[in-house]
C-alpha atoms as a PDB file:
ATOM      1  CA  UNK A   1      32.868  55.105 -13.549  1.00  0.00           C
ATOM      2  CA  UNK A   2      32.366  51.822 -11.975  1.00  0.00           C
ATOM      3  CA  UNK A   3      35.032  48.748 -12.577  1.00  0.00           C
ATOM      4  CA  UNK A   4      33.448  45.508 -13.259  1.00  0.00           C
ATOM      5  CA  UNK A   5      35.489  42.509 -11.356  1.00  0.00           C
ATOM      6  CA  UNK A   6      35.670  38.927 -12.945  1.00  0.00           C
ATOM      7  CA  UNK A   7      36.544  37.568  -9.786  1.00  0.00           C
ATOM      8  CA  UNK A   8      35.615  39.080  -6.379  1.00  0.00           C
ATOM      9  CA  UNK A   9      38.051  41.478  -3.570  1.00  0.00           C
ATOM     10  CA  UNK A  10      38.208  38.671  -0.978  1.00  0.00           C
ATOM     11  CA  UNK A  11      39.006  35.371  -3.295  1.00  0.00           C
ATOM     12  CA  UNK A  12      41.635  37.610  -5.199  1.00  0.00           C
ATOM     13  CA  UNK A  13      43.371  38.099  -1.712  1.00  0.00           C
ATOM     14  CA  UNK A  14      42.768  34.155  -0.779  1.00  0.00           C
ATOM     15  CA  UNK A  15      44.679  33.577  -3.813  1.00  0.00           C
ATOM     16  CA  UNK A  16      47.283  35.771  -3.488  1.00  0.00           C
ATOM     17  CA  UNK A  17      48.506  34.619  -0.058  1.00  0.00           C
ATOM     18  CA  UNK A  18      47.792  31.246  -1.316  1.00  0.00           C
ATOM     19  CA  UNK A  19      50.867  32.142  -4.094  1.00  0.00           C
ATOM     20  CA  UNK A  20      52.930  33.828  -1.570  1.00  0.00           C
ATOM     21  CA  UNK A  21      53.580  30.436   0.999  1.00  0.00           C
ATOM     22  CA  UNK A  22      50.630  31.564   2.974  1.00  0.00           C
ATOM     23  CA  UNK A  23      52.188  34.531   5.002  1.00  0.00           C
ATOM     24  CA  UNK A  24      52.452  38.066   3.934  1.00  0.00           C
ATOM     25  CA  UNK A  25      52.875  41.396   5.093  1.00  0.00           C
ATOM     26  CA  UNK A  26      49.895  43.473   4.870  1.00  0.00           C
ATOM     27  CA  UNK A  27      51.567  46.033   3.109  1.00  0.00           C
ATOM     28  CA  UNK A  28      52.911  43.661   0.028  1.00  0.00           C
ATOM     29  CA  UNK A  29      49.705  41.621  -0.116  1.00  0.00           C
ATOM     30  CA  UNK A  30      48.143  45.513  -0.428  1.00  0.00           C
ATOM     31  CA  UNK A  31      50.391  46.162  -3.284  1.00  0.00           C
ATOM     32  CA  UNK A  32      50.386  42.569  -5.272  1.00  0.00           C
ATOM     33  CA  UNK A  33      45.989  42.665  -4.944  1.00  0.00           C
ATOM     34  CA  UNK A  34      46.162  46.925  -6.539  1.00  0.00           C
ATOM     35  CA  UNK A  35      48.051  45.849  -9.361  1.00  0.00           C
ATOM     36  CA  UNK A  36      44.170  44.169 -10.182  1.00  0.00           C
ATOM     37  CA  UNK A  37      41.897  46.451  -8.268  1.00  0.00           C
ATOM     38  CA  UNK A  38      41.325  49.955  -7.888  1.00  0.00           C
ATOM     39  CA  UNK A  39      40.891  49.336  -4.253  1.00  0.00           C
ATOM     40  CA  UNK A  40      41.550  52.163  -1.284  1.00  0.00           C
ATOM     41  CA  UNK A  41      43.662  50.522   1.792  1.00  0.00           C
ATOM     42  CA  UNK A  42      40.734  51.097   4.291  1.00  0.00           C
ATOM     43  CA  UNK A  43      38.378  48.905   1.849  1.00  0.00           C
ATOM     44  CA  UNK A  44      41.033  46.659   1.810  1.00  0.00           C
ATOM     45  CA  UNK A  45      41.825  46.392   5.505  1.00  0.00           C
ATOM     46  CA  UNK A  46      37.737  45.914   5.760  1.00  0.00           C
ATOM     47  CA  UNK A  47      38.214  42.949   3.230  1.00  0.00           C
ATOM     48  CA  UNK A  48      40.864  41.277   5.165  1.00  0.00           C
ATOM     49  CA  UNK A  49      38.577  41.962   8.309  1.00  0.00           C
ATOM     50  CA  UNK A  50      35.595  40.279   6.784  1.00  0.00           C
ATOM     51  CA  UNK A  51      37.947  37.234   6.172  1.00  0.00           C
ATOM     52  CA  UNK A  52      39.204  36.880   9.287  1.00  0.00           C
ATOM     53  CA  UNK A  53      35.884  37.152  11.084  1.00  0.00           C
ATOM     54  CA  UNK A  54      34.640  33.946   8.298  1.00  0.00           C
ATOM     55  CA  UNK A  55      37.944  32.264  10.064  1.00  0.00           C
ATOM     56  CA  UNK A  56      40.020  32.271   6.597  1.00  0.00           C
ATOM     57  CA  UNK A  57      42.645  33.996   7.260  1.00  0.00           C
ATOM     58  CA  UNK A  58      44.578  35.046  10.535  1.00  0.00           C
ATOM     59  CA  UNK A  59      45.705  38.922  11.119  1.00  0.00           C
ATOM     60  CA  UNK A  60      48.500  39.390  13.325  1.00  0.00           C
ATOM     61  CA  UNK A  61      49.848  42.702  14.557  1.00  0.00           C
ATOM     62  CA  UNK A  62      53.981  42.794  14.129  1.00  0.00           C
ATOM     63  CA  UNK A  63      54.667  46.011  15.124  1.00  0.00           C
ATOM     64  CA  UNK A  64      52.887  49.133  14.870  1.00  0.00           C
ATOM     65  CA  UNK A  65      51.361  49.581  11.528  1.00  0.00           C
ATOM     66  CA  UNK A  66      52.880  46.038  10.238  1.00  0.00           C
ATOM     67  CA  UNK A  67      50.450  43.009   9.778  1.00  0.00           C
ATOM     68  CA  UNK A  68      50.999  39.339   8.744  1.00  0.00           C
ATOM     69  CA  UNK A  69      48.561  38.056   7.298  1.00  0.00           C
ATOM     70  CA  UNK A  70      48.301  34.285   7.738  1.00  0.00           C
ATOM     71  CA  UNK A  71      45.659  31.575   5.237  1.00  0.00           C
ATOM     72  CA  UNK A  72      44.153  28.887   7.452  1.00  0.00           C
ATOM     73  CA  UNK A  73      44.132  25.710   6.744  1.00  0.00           C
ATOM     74  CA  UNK A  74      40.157  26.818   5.937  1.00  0.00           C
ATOM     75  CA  UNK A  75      41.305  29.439   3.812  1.00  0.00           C
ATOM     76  CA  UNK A  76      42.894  26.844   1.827  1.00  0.00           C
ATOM     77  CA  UNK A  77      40.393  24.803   1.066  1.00  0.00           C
ATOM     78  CA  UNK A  78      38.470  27.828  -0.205  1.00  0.00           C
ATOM     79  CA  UNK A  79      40.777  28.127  -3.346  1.00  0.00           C
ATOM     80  CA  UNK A  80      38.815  27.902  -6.810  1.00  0.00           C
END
């Protein structure tokens, strides 16, 4: 059975990190955006990919397995 979104994967995740100052760990952000969707954690690592590639958000590698996730300035501006 399919789940039908109101609002799409990637501006969900815009606003969340909007919400949160900005800067995240991957693993919270992960968390916050399942409480909405049924989501895997390789489909979302592919979403936060996909937004980093369109320049809206910045992935940085901590330490092994840890990520912050950064919004851009861009990224900002995207909010609806």
């Amino acid at each position: 059975m399919s789940v039908w979104r109101f609002k799409p994967l990637h501006l969900e995740i815009l606003r969340v990190l909007e919400l949160k100052g900005g800067l995240v760990k991957d693993k919270d952000l992960y968390e916050t955006v399942r409480r909405t969707y049924d989501i895997s954690f390789s489909q979302f690592l592919k979403t936060l990919l996909t937004l980093e590639i369109q320049g809206l958000i910045i992935v940085r590698q901590l330490k092994e397995n840890v990520r912050i996730i950064e919004l851009t300035p861009l990224g900002r501006r995207m909010q609806i």
